[in-house]
C-alpha atoms as a PDB file:
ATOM      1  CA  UNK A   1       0.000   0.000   0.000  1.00  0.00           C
ATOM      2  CA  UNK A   2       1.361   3.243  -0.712  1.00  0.00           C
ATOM      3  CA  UNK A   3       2.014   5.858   1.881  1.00  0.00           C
ATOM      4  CA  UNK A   4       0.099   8.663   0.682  1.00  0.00           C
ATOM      5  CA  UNK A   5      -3.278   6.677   1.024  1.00  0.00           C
ATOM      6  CA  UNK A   6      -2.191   6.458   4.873  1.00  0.00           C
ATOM      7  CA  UNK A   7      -3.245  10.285   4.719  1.00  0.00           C
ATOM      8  CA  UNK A   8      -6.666  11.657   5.851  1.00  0.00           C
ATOM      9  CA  UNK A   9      -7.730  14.534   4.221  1.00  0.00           C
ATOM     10  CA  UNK A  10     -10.296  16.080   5.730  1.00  0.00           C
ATOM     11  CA  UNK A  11     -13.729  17.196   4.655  1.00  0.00           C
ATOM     12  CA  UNK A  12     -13.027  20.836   4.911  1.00  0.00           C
ATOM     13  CA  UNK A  13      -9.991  20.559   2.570  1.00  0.00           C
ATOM     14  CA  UNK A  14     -11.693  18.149  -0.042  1.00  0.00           C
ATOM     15  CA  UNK A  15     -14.446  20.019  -0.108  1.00  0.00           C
ATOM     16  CA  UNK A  16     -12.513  22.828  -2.018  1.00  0.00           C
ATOM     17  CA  UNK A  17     -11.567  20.125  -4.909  1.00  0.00           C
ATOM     18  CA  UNK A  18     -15.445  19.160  -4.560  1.00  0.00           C
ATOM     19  CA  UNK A  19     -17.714  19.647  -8.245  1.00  0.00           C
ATOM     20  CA  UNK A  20     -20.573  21.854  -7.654  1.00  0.00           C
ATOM     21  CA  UNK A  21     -22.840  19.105  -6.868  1.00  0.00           C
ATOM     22  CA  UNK A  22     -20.052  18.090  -4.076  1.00  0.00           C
ATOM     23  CA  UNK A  23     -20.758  14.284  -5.726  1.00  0.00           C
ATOM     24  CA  UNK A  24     -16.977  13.767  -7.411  1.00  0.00           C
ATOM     25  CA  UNK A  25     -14.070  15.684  -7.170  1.00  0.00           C
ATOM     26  CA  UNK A  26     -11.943  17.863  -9.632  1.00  0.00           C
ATOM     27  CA  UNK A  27      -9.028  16.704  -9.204  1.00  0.00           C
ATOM     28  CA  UNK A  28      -7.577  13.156  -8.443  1.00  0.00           C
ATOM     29  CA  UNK A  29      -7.104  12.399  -4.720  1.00  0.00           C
ATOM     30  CA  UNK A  30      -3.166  11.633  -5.232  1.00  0.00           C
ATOM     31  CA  UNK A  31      -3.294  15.500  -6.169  1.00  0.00           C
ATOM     32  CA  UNK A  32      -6.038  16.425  -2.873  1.00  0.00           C
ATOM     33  CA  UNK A  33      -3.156  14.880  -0.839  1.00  0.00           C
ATOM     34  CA  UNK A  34      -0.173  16.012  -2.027  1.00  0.00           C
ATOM     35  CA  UNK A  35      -2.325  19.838  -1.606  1.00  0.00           C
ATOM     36  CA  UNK A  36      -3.442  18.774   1.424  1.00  0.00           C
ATOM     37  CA  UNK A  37       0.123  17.946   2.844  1.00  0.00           C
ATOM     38  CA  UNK A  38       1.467  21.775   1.643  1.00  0.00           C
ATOM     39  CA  UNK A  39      -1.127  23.325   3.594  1.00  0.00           C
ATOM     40  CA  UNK A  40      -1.319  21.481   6.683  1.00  0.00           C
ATOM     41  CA  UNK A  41       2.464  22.132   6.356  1.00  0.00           C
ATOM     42  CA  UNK A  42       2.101  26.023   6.038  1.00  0.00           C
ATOM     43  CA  UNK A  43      -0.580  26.755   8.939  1.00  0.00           C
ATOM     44  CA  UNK A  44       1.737  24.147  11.111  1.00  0.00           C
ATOM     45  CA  UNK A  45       4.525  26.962  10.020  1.00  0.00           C
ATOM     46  CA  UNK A  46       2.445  29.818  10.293  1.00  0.00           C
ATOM     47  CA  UNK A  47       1.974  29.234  14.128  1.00  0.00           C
ATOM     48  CA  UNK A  48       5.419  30.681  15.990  1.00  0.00           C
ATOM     49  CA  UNK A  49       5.285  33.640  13.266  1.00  0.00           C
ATOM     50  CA  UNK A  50       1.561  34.380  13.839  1.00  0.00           C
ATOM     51  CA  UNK A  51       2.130  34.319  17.729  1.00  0.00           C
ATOM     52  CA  UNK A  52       5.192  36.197  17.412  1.00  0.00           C
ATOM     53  CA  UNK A  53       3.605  38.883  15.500  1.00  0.00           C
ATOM     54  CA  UNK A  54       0.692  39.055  17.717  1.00  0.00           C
ATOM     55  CA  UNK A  55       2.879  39.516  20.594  1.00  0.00           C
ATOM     56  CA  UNK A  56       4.880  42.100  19.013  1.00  0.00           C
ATOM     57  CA  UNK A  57       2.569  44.435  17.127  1.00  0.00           C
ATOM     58  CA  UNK A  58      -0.009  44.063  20.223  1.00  0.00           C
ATOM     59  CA  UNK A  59      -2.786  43.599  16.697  1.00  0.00           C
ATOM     60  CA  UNK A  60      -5.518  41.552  17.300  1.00  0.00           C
ATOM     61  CA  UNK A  61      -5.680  37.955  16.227  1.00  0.00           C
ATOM     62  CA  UNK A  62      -7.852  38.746  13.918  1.00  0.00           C
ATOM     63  CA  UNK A  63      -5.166  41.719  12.060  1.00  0.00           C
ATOM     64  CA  UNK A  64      -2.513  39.029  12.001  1.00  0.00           C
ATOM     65  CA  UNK A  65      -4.983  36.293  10.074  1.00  0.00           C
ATOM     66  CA  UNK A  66      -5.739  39.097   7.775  1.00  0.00           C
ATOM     67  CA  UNK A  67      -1.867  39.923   6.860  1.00  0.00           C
ATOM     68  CA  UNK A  68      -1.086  36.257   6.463  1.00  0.00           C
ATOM     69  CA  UNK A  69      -3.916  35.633   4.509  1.00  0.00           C
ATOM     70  CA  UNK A  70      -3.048  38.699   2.086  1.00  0.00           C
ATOM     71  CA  UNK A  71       0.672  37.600   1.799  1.00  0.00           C
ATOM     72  CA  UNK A  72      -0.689  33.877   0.908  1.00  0.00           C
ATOM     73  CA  UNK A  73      -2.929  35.276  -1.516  1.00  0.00           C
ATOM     74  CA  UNK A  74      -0.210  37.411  -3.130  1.00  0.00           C
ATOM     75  CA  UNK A  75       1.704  36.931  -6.580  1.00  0.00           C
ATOM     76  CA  UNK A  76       4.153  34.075  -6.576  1.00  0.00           C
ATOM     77  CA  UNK A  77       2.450  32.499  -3.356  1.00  0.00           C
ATOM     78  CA  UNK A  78       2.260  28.058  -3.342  1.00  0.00           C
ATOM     79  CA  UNK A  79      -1.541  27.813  -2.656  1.00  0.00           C
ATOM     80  CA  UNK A  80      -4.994  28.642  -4.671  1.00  0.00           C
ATOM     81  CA  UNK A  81      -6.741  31.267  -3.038  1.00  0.00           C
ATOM     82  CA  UNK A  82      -9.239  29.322  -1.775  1.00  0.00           C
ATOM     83  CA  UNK A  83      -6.816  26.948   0.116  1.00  0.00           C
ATOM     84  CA  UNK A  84      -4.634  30.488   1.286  1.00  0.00           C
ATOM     85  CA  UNK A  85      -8.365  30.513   3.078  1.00  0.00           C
ATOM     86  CA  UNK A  86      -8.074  27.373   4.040  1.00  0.00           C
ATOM     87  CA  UNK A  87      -4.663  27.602   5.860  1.00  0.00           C
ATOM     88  CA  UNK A  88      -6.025  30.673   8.358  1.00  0.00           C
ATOM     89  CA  UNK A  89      -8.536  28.658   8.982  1.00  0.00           C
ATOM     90  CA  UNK A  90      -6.563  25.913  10.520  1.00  0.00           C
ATOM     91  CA  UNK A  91      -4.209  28.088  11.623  1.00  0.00           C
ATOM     92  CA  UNK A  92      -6.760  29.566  13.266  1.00  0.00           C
ATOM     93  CA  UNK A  93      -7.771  26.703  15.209  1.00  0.00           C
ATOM     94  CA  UNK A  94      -4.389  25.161  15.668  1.00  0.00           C
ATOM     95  CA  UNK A  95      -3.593  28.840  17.937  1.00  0.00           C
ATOM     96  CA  UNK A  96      -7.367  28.471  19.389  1.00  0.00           C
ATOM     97  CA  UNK A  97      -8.019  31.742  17.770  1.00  0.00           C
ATOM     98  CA  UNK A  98     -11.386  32.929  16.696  1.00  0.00           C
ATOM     99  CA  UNK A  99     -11.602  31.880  12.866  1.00  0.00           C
ATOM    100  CA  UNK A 100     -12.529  34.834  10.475  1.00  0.00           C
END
């Protein structure tokens, strides 16, 4: 068995690879992984630099999700936009932050 199927992607993230009907999805679940394993990856990253900057700037949590989320929807950024949303989403909850 390969590795990659050892991966559980959750709803909330296949649900942005889900056809309007939310019945199939649009791209192959290899792909929905290997997605799925850069994001996860980024909001576990995001965490010390989001704290830090919240400590620093004295902004509310909700400030800081807003800057991240702009520089991960910026030009030359790894992720869709709709899995930049995604990421401060989960960053969100991995900081027990209000979501926004």
């Amino acid at each position: 068995m390969d590795d990659s199927n050892q991966i559980d992607v959750p709803p909330s993230f296949t649900a942005l690879f889900a056809s309007p009907s939310g019945h199939r999805l649009t791209e192959p679940m290899a792909v929905v992984r290997e997605r799925y394993e850069l994001c996860e990856d980024l909001a576990q990253m995001l965490t010390d630099e989001a704290s830090t900057a919240q400590f620093r700037s004295g902004a509310a949590e909700a400030e800081v999700l807003q800057v991240l989320l702009a520089g991960l929807q910026g030009e030359g950024s790894p992720v869709q936009p709709p899995e930049a949303e995604w990421v401060i989403r989960r960053l969100a909850e991995l900081l027990q932050w209000r979501a926004p």
